[in-house]
C-alpha atoms as a PDB file:
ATOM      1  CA  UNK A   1     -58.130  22.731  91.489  1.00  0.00           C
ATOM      2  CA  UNK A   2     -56.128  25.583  90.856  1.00  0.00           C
ATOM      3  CA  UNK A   3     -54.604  24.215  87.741  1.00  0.00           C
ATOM      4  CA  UNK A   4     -58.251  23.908  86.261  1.00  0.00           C
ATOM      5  CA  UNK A   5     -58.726  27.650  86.980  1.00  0.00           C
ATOM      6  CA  UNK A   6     -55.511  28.610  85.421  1.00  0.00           C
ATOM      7  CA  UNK A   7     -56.611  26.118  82.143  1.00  0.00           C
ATOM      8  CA  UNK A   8     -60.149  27.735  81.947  1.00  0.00           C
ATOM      9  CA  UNK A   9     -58.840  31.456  81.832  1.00  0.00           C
ATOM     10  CA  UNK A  10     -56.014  30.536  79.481  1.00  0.00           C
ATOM     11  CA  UNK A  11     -58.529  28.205  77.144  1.00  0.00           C
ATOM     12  CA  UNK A  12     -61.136  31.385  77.375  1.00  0.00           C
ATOM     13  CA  UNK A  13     -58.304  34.058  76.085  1.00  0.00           C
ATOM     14  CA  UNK A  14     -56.885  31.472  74.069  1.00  0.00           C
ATOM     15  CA  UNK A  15     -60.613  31.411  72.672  1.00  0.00           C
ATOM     16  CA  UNK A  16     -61.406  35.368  72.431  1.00  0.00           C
ATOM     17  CA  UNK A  17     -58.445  35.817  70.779  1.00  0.00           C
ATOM     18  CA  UNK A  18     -59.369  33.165  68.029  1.00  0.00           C
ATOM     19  CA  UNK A  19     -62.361  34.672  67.465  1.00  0.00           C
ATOM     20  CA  UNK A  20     -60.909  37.984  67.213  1.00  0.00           C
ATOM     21  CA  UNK A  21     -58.360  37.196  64.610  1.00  0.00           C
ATOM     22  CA  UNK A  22     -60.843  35.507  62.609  1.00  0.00           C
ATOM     23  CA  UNK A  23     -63.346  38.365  62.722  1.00  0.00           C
ATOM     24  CA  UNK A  24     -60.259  40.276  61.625  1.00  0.00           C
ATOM     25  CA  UNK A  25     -59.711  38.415  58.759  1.00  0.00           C
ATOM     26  CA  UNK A  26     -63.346  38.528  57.512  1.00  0.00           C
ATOM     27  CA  UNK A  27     -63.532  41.875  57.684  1.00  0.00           C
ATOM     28  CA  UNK A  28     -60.016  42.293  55.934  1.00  0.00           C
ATOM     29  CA  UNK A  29     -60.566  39.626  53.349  1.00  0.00           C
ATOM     30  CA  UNK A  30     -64.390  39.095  52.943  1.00  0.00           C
ATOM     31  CA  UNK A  31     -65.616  42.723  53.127  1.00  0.00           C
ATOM     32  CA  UNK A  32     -68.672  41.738  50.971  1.00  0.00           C
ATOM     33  CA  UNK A  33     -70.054  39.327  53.663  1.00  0.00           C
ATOM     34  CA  UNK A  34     -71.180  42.633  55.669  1.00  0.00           C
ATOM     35  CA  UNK A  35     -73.202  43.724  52.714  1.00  0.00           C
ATOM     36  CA  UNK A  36     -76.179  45.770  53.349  1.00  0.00           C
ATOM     37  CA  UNK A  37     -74.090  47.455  56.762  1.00  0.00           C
ATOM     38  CA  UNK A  38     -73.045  50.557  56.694  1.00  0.00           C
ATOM     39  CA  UNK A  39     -68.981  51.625  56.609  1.00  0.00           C
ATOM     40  CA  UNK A  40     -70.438  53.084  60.503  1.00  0.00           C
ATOM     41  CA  UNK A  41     -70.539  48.935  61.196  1.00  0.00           C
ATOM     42  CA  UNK A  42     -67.707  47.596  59.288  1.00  0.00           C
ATOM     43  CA  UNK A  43     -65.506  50.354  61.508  1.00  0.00           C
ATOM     44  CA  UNK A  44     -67.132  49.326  64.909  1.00  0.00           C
ATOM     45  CA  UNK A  45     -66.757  45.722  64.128  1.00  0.00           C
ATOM     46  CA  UNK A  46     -63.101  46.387  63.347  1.00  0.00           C
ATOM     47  CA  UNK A  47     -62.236  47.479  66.461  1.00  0.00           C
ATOM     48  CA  UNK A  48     -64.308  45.493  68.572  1.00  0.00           C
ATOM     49  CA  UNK A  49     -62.163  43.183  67.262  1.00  0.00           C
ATOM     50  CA  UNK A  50     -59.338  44.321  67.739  1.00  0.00           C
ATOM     51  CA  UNK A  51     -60.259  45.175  71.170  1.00  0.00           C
ATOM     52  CA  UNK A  52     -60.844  41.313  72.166  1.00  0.00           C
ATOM     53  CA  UNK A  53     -57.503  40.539  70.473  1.00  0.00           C
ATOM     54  CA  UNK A  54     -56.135  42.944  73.088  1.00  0.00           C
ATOM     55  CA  UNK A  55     -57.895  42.054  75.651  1.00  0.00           C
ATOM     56  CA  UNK A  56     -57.356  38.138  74.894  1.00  0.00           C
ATOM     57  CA  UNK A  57     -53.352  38.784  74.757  1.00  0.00           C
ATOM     58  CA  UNK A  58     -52.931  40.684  77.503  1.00  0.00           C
ATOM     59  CA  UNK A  59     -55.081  37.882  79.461  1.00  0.00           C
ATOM     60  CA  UNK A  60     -52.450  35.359  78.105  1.00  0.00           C
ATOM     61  CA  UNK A  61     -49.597  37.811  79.056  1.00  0.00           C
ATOM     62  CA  UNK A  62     -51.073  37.830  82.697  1.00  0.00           C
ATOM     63  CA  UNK A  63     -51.419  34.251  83.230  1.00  0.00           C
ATOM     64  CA  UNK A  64     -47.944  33.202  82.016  1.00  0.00           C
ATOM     65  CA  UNK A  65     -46.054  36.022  84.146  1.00  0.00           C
ATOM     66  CA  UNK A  66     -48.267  35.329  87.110  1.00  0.00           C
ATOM     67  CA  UNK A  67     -49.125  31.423  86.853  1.00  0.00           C
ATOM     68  CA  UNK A  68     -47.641  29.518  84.148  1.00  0.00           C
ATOM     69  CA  UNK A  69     -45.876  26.974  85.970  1.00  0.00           C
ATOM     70  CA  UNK A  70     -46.543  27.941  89.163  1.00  0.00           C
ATOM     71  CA  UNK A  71     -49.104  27.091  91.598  1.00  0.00           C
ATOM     72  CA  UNK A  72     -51.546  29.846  92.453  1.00  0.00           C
ATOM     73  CA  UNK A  73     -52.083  30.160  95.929  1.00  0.00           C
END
């Protein structure tokens, strides 16, 4: 059981931090696709991104120092 935990949390940052990196890019390389938002958005979005991709690697940091390969509890 404890090996599905660690999988879910891992898949879920693994998952935030694909979503991050592609909102990233979007807002990097397809600037036009926010189009009738203001800069006030484009900013926020930015680093609510980056945020998550922050948030999603320092989840993966956790769970490989603490778990990877080990049994939890």
């Amino acid at each position: 059981m404890m090996s599905q935990l660690f999988n879910m949390l891992k898949s879920s940052a693994e998952s935030d931090k694909a979503k991050a990196l592609l909102s990233l890019k979007l807002l990097s390389e397809h600037a036009s696709g926010i189009g009738d938002h203001s800069t006030g958005d484009f900013y926020k979005n930015a680093e609510e991104a980056l945020s998550m991709l922050v948030d999603a690697d320092d989840r993966l940091n956790t769970l490989n120092l603490y778990f990877n390969g080990k049994k939890i509890m």
